[in-house]
Protein backbone atom coordinates (compact mmCIF):
# COMPACT_ATOMS: atom_id res chain seq x y z
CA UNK A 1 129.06 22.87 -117.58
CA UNK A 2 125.57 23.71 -118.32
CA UNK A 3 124.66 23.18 -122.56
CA UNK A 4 124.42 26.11 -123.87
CA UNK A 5 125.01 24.81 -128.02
CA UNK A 6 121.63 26.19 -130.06
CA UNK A 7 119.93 23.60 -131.84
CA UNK A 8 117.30 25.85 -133.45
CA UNK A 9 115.48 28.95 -133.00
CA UNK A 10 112.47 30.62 -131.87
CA UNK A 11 110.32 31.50 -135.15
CA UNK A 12 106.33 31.53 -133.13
CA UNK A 13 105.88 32.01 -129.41
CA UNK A 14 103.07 32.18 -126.69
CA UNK A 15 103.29 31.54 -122.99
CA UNK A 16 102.17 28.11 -123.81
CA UNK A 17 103.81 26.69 -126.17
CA UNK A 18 106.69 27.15 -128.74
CA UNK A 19 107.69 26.14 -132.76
CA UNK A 20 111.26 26.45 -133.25
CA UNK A 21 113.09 26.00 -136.87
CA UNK A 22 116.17 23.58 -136.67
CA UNK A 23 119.56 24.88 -137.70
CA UNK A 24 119.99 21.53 -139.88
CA UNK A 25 117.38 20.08 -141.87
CA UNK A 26 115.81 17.20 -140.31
CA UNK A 27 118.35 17.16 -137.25
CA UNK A 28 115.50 17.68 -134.79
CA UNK A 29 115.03 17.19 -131.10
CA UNK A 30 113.15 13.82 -130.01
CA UNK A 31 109.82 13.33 -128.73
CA UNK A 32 110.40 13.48 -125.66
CA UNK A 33 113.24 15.61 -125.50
CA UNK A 34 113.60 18.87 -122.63
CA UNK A 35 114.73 22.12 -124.32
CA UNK A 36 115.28 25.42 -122.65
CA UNK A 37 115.45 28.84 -124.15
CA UNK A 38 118.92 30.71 -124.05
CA UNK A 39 117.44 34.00 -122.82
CA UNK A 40 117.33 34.74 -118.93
CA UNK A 41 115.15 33.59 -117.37
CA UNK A 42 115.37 30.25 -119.54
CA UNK A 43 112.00 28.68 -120.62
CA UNK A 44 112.02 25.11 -120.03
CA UNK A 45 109.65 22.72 -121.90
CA UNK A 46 109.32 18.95 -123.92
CA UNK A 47 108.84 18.36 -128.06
CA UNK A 48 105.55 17.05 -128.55
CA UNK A 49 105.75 17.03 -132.34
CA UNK A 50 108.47 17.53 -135.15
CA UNK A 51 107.91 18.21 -138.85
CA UNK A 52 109.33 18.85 -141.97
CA UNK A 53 107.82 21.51 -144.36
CA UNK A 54 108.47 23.29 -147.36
CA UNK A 55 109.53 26.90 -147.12
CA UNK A 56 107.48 28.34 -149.79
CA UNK A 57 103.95 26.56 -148.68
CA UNK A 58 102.68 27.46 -152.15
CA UNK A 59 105.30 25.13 -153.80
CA UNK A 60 104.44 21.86 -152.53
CA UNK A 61 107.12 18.89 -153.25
CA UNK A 62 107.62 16.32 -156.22
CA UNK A 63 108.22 12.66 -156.22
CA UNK A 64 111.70 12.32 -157.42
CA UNK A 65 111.98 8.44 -157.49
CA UNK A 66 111.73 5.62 -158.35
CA UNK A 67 114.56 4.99 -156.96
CA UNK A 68 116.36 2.26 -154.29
CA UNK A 69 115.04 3.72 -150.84
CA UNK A 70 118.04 6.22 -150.49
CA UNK A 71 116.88 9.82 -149.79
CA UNK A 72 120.59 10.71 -148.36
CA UNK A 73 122.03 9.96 -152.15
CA UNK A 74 119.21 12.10 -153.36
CA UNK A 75 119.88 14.89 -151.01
CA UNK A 76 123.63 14.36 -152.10
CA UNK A 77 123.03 14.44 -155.92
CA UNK A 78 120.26 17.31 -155.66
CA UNK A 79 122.15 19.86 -152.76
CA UNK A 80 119.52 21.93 -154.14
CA UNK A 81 116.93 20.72 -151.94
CA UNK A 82 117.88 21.36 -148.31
CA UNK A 83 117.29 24.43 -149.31
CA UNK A 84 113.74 24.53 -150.02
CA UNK A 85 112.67 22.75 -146.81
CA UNK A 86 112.77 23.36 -142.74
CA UNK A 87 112.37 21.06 -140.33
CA UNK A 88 110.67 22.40 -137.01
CA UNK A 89 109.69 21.31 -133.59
CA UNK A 90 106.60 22.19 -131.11
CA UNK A 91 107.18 22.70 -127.79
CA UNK A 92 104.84 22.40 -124.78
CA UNK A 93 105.81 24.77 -121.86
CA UNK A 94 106.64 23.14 -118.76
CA UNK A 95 107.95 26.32 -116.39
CA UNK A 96 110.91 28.88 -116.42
CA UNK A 97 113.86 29.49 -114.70
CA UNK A 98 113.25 33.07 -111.80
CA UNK A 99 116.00 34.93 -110.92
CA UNK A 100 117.30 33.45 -108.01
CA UNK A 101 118.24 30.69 -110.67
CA UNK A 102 115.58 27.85 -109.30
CA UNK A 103 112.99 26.09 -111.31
CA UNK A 104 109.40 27.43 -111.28
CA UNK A 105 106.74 24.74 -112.19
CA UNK A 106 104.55 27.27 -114.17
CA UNK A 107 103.59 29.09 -117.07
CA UNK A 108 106.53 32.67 -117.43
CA UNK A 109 104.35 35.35 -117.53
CA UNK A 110 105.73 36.76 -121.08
CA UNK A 111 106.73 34.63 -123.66
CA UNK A 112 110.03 34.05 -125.24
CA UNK A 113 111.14 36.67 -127.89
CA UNK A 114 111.36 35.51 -131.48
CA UNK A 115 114.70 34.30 -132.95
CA UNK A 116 115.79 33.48 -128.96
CA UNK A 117 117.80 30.27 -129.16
CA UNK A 118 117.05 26.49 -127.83
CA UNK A 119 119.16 23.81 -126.38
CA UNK A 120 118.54 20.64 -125.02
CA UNK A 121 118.72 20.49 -121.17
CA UNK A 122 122.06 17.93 -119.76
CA UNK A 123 121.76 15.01 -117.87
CA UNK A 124 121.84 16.70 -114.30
CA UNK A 125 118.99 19.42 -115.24
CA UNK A 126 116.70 16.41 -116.26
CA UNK A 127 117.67 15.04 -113.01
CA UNK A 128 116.89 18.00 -111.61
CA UNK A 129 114.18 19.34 -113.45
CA UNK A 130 111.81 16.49 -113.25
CA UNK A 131 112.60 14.72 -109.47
CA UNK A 132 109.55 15.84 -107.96
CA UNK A 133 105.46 15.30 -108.66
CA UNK A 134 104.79 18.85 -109.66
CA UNK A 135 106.71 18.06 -112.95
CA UNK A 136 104.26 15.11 -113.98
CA UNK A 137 101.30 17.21 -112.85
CA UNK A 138 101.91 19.57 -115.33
CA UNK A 139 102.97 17.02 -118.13
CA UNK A 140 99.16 15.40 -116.97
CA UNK A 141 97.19 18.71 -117.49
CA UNK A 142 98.29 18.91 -120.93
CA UNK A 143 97.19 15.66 -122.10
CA UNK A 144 94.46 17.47 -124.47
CA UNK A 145 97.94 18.47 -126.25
CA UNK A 146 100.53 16.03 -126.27
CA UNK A 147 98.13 13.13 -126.37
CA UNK A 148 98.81 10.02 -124.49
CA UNK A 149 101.75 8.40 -126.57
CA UNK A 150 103.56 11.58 -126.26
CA UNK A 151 103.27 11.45 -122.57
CA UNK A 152 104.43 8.06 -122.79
CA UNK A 153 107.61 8.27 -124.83
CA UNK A 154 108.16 11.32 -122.40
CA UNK A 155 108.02 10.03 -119.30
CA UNK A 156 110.21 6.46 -120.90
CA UNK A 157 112.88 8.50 -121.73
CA UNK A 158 113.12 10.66 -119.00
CA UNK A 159 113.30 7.38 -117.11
CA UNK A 160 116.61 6.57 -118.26
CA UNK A 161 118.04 9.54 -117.02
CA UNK A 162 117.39 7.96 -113.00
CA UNK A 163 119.31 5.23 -111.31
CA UNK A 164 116.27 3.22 -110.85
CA UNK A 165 114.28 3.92 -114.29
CA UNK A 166 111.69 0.88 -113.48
CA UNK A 167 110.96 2.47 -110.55
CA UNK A 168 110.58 5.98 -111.68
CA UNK A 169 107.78 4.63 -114.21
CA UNK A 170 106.00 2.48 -110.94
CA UNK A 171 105.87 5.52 -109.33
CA UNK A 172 104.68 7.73 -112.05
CA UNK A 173 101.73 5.24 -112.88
CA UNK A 174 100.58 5.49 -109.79
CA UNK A 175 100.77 8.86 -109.91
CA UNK A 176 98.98 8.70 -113.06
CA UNK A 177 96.07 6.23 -111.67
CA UNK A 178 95.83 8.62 -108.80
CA UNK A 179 94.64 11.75 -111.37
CA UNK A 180 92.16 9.47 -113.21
CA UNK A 181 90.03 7.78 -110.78
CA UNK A 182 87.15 8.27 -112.49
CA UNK A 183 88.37 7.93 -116.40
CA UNK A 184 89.11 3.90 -116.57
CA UNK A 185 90.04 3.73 -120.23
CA UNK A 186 92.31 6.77 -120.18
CA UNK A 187 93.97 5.13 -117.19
CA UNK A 188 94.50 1.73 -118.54
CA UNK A 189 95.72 3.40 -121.77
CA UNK A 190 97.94 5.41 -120.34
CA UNK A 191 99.49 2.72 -117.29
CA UNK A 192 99.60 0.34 -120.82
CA UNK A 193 101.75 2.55 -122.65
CA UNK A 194 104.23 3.46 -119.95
CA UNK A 195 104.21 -0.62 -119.25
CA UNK A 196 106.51 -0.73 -122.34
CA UNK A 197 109.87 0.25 -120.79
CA UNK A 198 112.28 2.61 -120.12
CA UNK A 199 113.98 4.42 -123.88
CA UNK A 200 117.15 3.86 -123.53
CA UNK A 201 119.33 5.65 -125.80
């Protein structure tokens, strides 16, 4: 059965890219991770940053300490306080579900109404979602935005997700060297970082 739990919520949205508020403070989605909107069609794209704010931006936080390194025990002895933060989540857009229920490898055309719920995608719609090229094109085009270590903890932990997760990152270097010809030190960067290995979680 498909996931269909909510994680967090749709609170800003574009036909780019989307920030979502978590349901539980600092229970976030990954780097990494592949999220789809539970409106239909379903938006499908990857967290390319998390972070934890204050809900009134005016009142900025306090040390609290010194104490021994335990923030839970805080948290526990001031219940107060996960109330005056939110921790939230920016997604990059990777394509949409159509109607006929396949996966479209492009930008939807509207974007995603506010307050729509997210959930993380399940091991077969990784599978499915990201055997082919077209996926990794699209992950390449916006470097500008997830930056080059976001790519690579991407693409390492979508790796363990396929039988042969060495082999998925061989083939999506090449792919990579193969859309940088010309840009040496953003290829060697990149092929360097996804040298590290498969996430395995």
């Amino acid at each position: 059965m498909k996931n269909q739990n909510p994680i967090a919520e749709i609170i800003e949205s574009s036909t780019k890219s989307l920030i979502v508020q978590c349901y539980e403070l600092y229970q976030a989605p990954k780097l990494g991770t592949l999220i789809k909107t539970l409106d239909d069609p379903s938006i499908i794209g990857i967290v390319y940053n998390v972070f934890t704010e204050p809900l009134d931006p005016s009142r900025r936080p306090i040390a609290r300490g010194p104490f021994k390194n335990e923030p839970e025990k805080l948290y526990e002895d001031n219940p107060h306080l996960s109330l005056l933060f939110r921790t939230q989540a920016e997604i990059f857009i990777l394509g949409h579900v159509d109607q006929l229920k396949n996966y479209r490898y492009e930008l939807p055309l509207l974007p995603a109404k506010i307050h729509t719920g997210i959930s993380l995608l399940d091991e077969e719609e990784i599978l499915a979602f990201t055997n082919t090229g077209t996926f990794l094109e699209l992950l390449i085009e916006g470097l500008d935005i997830i930056t080059e270590e976001i790519f690579s903890i991407s693409m390492r932990r979508i790796s363990g997700y396929h039988n042969d997760a060495e082999k998925f990152l061989y083939d999506t270097g090449k792919d990579v060297a193969s859309n940088f010809p010309h840009d040496q030190q953003k290829l060697i960067s990149l092929l360097r970082k996804l040298g590290r290995g498969p996430i395995n979680e």
